[in-house]
PDB file of N, CA and C in Angstrom:
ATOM      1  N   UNK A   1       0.857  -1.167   0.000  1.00  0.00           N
ATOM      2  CA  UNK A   1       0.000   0.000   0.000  1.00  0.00           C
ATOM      3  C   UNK A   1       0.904   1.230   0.000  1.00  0.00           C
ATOM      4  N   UNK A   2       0.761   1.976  -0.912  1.00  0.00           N
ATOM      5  CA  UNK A   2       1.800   3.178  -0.969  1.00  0.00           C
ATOM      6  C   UNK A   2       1.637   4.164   0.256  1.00  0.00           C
ATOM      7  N   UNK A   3       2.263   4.418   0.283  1.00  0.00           N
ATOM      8  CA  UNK A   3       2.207   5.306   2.022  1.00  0.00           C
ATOM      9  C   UNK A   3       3.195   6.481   1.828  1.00  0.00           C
ATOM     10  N   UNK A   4       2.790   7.934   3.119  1.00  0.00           N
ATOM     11  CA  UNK A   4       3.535   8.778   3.018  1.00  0.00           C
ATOM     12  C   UNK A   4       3.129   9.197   4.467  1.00  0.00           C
ATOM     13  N   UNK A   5       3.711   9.875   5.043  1.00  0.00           N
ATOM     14  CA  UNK A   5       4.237  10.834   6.354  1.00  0.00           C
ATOM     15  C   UNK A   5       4.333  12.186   6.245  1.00  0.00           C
ATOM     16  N   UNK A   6       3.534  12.998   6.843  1.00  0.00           N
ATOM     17  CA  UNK A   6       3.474  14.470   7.056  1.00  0.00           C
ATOM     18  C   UNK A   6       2.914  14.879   8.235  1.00  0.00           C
ATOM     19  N   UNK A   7       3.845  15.757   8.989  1.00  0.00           N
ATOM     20  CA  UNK A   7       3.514  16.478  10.393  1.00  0.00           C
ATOM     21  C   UNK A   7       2.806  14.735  11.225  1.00  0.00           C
ATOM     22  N   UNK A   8       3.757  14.148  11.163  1.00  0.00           N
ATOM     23  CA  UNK A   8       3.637  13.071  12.025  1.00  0.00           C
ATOM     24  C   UNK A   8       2.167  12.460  11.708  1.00  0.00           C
ATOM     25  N   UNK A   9       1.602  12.034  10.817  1.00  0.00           N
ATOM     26  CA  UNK A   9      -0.050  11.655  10.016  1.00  0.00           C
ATOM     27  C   UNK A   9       0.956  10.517   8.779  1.00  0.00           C
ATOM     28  N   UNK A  10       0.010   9.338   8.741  1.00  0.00           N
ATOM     29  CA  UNK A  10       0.535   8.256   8.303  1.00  0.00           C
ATOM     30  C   UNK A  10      -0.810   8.699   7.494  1.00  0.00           C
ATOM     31  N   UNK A  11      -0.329   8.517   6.263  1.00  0.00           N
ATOM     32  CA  UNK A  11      -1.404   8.400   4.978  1.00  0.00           C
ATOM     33  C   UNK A  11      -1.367   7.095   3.976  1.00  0.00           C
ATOM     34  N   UNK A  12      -2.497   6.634   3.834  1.00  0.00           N
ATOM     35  CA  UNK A  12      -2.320   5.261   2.888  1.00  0.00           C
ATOM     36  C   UNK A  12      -3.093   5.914   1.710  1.00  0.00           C
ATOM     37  N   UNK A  13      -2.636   5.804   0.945  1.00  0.00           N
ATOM     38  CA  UNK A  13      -3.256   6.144  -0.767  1.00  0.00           C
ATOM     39  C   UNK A  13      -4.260   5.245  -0.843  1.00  0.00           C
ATOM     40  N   UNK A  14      -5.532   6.226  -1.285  1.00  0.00           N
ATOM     41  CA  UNK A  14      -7.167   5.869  -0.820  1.00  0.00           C
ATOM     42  C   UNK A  14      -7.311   4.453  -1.875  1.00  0.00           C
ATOM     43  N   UNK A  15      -6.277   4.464  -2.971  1.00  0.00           N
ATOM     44  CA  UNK A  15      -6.454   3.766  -4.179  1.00  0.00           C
ATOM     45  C   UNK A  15      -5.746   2.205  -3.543  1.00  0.00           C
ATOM     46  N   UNK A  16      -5.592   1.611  -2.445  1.00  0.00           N
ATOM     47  CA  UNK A  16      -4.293   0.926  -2.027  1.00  0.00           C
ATOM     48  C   UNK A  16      -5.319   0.413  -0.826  1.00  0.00           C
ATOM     49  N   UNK A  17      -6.564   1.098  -0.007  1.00  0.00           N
ATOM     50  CA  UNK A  17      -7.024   0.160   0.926  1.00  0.00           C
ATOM     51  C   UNK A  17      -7.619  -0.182   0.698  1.00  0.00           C
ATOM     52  N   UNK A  18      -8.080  -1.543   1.944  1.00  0.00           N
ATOM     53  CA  UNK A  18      -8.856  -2.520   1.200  1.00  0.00           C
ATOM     54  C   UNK A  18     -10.069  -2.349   1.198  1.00  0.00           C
ATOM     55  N   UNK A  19     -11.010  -2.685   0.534  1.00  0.00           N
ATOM     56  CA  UNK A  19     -12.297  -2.516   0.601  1.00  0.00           C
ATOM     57  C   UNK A  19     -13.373  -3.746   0.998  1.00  0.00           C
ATOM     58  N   UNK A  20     -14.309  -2.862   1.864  1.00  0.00           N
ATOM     59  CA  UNK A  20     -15.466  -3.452   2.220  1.00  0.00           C
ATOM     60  C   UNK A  20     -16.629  -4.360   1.564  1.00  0.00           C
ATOM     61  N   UNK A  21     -16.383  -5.626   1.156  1.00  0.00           N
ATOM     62  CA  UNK A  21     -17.658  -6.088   0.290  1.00  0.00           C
ATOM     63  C   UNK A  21     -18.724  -7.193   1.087  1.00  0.00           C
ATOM     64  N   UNK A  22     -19.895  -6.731   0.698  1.00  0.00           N
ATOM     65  CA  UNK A  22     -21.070  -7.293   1.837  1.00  0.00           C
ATOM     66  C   UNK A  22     -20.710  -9.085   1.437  1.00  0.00           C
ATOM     67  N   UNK A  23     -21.488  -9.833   2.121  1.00  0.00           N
ATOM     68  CA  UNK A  23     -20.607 -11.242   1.588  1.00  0.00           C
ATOM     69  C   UNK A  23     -19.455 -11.434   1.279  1.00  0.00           C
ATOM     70  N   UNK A  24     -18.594 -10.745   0.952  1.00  0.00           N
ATOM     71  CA  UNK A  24     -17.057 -11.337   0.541  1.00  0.00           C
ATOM     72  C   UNK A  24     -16.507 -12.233   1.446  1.00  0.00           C
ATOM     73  N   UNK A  25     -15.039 -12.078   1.042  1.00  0.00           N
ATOM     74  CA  UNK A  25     -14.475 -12.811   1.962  1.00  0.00           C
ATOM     75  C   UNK A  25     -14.338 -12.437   3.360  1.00  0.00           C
ATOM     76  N   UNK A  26     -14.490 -13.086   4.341  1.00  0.00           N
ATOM     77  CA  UNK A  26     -14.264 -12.779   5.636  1.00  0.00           C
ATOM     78  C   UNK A  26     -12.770 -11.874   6.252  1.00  0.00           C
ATOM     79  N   UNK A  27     -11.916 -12.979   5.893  1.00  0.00           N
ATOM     80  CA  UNK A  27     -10.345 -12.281   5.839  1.00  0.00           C
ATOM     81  C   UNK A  27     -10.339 -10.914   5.633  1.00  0.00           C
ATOM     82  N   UNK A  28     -10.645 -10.615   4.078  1.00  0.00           N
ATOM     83  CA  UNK A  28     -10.561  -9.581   3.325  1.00  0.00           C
ATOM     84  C   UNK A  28     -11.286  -8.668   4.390  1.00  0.00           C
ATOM     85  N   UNK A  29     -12.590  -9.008   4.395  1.00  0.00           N
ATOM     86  CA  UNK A  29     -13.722  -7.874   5.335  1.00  0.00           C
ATOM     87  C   UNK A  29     -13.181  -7.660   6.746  1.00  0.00           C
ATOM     88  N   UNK A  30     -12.427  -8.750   7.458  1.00  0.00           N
ATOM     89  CA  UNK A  30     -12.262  -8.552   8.726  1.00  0.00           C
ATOM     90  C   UNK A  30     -11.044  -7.180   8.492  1.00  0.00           C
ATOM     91  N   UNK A  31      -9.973  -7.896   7.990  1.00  0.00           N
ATOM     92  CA  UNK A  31      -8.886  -6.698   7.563  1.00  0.00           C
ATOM     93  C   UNK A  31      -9.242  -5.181   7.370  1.00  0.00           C
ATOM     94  N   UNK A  32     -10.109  -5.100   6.447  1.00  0.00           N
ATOM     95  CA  UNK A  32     -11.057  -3.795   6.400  1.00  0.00           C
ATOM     96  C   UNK A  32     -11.225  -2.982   7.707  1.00  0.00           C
ATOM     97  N   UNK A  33     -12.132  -3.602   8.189  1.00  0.00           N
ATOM     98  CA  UNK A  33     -12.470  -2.859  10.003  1.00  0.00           C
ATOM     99  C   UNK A  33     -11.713  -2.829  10.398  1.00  0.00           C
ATOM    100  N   UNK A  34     -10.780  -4.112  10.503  1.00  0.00           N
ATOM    101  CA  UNK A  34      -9.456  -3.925  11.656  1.00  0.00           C
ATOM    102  C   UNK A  34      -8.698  -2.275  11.602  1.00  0.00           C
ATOM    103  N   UNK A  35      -8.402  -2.327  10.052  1.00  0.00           N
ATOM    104  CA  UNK A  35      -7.593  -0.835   9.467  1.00  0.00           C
ATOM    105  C   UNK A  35      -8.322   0.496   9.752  1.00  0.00           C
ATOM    106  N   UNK A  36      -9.852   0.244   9.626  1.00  0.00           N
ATOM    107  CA  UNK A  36     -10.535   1.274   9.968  1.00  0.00           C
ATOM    108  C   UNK A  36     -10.977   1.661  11.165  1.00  0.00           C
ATOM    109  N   UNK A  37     -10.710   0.944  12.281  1.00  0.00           N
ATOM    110  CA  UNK A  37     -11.462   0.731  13.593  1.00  0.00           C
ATOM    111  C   UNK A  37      -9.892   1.730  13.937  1.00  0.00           C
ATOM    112  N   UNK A  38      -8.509   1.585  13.760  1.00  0.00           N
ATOM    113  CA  UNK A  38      -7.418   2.550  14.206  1.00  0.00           C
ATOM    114  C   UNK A  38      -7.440   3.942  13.823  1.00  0.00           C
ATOM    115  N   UNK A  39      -7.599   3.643  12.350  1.00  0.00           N
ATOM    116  CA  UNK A  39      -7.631   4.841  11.550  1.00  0.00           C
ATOM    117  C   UNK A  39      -8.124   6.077  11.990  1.00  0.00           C
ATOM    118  N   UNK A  40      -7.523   6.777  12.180  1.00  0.00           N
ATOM    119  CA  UNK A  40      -8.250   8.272  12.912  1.00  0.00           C
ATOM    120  C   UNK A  40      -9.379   9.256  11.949  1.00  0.00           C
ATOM    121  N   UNK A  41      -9.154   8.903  10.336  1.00  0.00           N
ATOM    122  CA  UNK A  41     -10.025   9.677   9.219  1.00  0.00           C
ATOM    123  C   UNK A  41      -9.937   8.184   8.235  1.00  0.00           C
ATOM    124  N   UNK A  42     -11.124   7.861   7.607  1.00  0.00           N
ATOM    125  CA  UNK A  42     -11.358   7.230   6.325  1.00  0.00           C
ATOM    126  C   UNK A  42     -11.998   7.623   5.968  1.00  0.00           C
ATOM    127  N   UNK A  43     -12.050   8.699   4.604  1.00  0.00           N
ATOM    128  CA  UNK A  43     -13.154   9.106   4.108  1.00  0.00           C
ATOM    129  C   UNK A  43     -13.328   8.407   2.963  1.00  0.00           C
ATOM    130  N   UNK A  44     -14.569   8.322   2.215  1.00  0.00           N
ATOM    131  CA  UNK A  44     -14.354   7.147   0.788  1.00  0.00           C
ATOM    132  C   UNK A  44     -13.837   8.196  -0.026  1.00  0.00           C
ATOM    133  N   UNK A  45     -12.398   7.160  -1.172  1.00  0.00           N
ATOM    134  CA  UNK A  45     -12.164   7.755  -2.201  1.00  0.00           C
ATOM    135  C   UNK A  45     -11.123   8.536  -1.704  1.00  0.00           C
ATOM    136  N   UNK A  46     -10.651   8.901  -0.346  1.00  0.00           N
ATOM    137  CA  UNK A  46      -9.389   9.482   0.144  1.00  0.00           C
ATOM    138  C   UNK A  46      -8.898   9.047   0.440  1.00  0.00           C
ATOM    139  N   UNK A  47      -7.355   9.345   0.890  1.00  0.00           N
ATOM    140  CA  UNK A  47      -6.231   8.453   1.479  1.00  0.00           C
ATOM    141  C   UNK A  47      -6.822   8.449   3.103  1.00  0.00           C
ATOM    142  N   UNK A  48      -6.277   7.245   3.913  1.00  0.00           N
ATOM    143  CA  UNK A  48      -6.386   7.099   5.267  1.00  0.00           C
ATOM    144  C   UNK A  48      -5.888   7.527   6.360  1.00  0.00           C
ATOM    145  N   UNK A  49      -5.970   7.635   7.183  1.00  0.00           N
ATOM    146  CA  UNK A  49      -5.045   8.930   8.307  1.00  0.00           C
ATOM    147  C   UNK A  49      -4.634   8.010   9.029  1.00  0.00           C
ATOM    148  N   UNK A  50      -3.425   7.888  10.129  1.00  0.00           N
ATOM    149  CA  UNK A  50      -3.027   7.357  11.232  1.00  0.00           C
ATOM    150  C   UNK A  50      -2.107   8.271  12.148  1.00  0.00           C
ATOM    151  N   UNK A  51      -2.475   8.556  13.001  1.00  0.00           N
ATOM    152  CA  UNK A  51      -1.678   9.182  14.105  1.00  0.00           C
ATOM    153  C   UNK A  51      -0.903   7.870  14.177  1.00  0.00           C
ATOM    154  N   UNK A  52       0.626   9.327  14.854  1.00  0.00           N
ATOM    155  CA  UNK A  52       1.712   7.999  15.697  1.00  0.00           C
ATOM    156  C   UNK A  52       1.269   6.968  16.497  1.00  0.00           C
ATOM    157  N   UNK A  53       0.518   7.963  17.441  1.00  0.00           N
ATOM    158  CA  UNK A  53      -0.310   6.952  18.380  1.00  0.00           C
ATOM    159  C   UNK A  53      -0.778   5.654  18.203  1.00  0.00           C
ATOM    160  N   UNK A  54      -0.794   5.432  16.781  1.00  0.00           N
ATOM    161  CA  UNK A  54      -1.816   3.663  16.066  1.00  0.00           C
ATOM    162  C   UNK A  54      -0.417   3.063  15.410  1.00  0.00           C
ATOM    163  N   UNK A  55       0.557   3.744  15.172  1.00  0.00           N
ATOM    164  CA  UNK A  55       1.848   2.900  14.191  1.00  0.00           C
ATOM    165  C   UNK A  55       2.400   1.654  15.125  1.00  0.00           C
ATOM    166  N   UNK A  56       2.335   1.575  15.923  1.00  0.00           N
ATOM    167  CA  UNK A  56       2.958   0.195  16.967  1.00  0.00           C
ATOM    168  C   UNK A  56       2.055  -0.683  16.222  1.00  0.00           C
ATOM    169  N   UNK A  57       0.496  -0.122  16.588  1.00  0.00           N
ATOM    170  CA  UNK A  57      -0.357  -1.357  16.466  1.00  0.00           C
ATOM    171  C   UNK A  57      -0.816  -1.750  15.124  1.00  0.00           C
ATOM    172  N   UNK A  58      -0.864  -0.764  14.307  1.00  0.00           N
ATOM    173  CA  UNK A  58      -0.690  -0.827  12.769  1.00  0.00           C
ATOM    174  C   UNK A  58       0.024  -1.814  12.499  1.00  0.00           C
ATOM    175  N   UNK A  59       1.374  -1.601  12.784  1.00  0.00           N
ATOM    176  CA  UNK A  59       1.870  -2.628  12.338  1.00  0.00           C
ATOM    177  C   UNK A  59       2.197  -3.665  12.293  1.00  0.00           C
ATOM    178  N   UNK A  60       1.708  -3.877  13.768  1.00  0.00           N
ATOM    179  CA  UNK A  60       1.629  -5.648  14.190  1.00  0.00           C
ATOM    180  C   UNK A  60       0.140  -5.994  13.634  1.00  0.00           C
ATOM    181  N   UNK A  61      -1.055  -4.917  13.187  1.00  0.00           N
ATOM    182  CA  UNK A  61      -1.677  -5.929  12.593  1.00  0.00           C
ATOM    183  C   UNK A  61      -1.117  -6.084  11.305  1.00  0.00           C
ATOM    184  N   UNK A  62      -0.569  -5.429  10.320  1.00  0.00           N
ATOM    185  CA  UNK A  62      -0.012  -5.527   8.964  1.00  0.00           C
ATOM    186  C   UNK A  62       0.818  -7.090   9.148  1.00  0.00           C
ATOM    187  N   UNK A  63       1.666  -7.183   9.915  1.00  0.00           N
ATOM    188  CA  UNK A  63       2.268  -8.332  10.025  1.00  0.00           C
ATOM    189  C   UNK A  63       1.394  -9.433  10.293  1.00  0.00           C
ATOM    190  N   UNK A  64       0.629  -9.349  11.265  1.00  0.00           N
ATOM    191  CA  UNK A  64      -0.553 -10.293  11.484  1.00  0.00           C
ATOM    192  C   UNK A  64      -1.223 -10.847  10.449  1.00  0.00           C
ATOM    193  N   UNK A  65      -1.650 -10.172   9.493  1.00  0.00           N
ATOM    194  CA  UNK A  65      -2.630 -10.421   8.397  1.00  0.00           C
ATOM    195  C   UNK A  65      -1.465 -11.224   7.138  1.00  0.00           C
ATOM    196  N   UNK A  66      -0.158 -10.458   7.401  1.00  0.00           N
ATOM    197  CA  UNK A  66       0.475 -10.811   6.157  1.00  0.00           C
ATOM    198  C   UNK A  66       0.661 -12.182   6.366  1.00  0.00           C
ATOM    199  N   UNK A  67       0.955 -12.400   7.821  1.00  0.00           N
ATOM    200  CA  UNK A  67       1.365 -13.927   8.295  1.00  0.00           C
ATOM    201  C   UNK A  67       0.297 -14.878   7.889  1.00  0.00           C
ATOM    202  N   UNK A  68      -1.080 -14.303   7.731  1.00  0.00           N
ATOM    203  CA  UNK A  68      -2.128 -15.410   7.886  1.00  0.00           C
ATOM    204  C   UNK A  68      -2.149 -15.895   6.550  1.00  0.00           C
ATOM    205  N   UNK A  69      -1.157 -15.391   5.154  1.00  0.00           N
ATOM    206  CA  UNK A  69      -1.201 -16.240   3.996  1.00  0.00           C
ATOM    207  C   UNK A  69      -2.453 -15.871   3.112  1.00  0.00           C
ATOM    208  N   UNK A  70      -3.401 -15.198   3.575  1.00  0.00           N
ATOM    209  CA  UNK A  70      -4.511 -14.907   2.940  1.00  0.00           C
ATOM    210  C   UNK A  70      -4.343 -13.393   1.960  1.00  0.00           C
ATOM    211  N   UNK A  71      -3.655 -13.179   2.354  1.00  0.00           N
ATOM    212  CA  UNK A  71      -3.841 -11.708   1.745  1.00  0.00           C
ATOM    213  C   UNK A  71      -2.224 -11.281   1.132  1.00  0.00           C
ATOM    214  N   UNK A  72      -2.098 -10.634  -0.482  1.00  0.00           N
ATOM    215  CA  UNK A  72      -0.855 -10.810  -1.248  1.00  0.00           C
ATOM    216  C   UNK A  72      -0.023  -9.695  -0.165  1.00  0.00           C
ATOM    217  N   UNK A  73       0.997  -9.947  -0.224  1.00  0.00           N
ATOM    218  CA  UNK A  73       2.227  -8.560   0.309  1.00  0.00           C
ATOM    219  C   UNK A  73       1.969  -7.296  -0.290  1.00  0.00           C
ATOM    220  N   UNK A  74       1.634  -7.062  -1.071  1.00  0.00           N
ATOM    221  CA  UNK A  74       1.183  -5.945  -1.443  1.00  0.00           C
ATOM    222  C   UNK A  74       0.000  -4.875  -0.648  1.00  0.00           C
ATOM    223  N   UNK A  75      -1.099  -5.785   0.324  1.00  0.00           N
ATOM    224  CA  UNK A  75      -1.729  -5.523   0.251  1.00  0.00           C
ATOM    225  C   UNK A  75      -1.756  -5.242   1.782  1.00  0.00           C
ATOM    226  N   UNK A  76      -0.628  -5.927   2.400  1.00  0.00           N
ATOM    227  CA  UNK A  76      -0.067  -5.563   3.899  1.00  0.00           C
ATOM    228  C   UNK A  76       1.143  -5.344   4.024  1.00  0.00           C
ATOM    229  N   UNK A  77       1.905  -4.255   3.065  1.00  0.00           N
ATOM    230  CA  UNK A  77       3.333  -3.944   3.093  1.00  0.00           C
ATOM    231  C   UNK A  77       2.821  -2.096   3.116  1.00  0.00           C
ATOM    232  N   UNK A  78       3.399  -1.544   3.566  1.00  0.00           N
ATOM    233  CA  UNK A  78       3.421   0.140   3.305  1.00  0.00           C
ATOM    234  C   UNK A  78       4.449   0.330   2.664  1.00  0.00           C
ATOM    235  N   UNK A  79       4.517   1.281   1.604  1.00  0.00           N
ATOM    236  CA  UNK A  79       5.346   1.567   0.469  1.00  0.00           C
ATOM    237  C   UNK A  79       5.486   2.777   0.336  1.00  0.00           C
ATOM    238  N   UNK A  80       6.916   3.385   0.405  1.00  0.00           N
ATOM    239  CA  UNK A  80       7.131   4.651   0.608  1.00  0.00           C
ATOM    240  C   UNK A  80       7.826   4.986  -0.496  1.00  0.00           C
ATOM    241  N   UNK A  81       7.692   6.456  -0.559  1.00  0.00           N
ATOM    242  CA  UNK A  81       8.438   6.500  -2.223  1.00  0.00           C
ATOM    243  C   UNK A  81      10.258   7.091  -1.467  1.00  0.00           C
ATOM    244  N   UNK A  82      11.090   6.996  -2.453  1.00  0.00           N
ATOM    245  CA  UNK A  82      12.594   7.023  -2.463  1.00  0.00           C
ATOM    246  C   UNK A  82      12.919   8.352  -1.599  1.00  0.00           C
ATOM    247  N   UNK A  83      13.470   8.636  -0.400  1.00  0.00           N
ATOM    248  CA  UNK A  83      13.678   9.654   0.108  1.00  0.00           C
ATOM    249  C   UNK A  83      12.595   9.803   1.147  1.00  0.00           C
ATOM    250  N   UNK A  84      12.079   9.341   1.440  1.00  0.00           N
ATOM    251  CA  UNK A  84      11.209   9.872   2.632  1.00  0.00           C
ATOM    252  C   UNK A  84      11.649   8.010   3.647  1.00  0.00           C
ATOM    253  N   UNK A  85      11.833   8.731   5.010  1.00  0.00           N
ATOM    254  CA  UNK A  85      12.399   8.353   6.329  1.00  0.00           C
ATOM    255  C   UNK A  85      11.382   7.356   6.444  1.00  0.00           C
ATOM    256  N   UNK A  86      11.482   5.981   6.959  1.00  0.00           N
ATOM    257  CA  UNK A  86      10.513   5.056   7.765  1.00  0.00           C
ATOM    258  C   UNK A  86      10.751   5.182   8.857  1.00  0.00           C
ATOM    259  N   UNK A  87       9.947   5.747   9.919  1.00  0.00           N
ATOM    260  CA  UNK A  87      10.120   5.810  11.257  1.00  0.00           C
ATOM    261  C   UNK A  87      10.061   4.336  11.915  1.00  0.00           C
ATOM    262  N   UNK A  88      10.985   4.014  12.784  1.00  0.00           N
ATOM    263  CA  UNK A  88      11.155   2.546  13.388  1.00  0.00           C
ATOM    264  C   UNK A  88       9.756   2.093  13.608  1.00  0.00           C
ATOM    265  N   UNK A  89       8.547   2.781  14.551  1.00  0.00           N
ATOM    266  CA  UNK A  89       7.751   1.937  14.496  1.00  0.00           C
ATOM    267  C   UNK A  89       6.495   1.115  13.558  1.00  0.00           C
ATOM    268  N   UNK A  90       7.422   1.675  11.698  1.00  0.00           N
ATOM    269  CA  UNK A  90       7.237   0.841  10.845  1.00  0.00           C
ATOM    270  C   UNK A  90       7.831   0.527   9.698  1.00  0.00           C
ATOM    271  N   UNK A  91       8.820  -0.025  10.151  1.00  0.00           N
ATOM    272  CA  UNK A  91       9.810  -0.268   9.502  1.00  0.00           C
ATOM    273  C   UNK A  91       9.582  -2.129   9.240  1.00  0.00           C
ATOM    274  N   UNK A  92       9.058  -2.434  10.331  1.00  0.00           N
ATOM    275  CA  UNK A  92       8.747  -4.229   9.607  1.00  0.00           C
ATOM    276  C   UNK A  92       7.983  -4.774   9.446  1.00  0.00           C
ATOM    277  N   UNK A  93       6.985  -3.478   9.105  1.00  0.00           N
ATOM    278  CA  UNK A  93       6.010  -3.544   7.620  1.00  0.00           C
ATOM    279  C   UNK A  93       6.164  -2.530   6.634  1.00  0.00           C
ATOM    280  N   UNK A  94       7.387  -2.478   6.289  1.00  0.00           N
ATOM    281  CA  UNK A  94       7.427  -1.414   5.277  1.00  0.00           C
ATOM    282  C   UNK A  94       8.838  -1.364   4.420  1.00  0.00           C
ATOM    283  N   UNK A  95       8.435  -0.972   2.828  1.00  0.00           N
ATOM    284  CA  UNK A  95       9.581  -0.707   1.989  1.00  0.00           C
ATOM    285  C   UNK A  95      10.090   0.477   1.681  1.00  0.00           C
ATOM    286  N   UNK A  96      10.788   0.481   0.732  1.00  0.00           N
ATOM    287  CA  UNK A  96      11.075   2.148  -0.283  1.00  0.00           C
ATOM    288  C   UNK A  96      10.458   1.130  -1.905  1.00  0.00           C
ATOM    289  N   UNK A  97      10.353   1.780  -2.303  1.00  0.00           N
ATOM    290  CA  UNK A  97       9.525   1.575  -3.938  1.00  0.00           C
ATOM    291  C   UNK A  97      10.683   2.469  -4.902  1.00  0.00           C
TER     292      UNK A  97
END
C-alpha cells in the first residue's frame, strides 16, 4: 500500500485500501475494520489517516494479516516513495519503492 508521512499523520493512498464487500471474503472484510477501527479519518475515495499513536499497532496488525497467507504482500506492506524516512515503528512492515 503506498504510504507517506506528514507532520507526524501516516497516509495510505485511498487507491491501495482494502475494501469493504457485503458477503465477501471474511479475511478480506475482517482486515477492512481492523484498518478502519485505528484509523483516525477514512473518508471514501481518500487516502487514510493514522496518528503515531496507532503505528505500533498498525503494524503488528499488517504483520498479522500478512502472516495469515490470505492476503498478497502488497496488500499488507506500506510503500514509501525514495527519500522519505521510515520511522522505526514501521519499519517491519514497510519498503522504499
Amino acid at each position: 500500500m503506498r504510504a507517506r508521512i506528514k507532520d507526524d499523520m501516516l497516509y495510505i493512498a485511498a487507491e491501495d485500501v482494502p475494501v469493504f464487500k457485503k458477503g465477501g471474503p471474511v479475511v478480506r472484510n475482517s482486515y477492512f475494520w481492523a484498518l478502519k477501527s485505528i484509523c483516525d479519518f477514512a473518508p471514501r475515495e481518500k487516502d487514510w489517516e493514522f496518528e503515531r499513536c496507532v503505528w505500533v499497532a498498525l503494524s503488528r496488525m499488517l504483520i498479522s494479516f500478512a502472516d495469515s497467507g490470505y492476503l498478497r504482500l502488497s496488500e499488507t506492506l506500506l510503500e514509501f516513495e525514495p527519500g522519505q524516512s521510515i520511522p522505526d515503528e514501521l519499519r517491519s512492515c514497510s519498503t522504499i519503492i
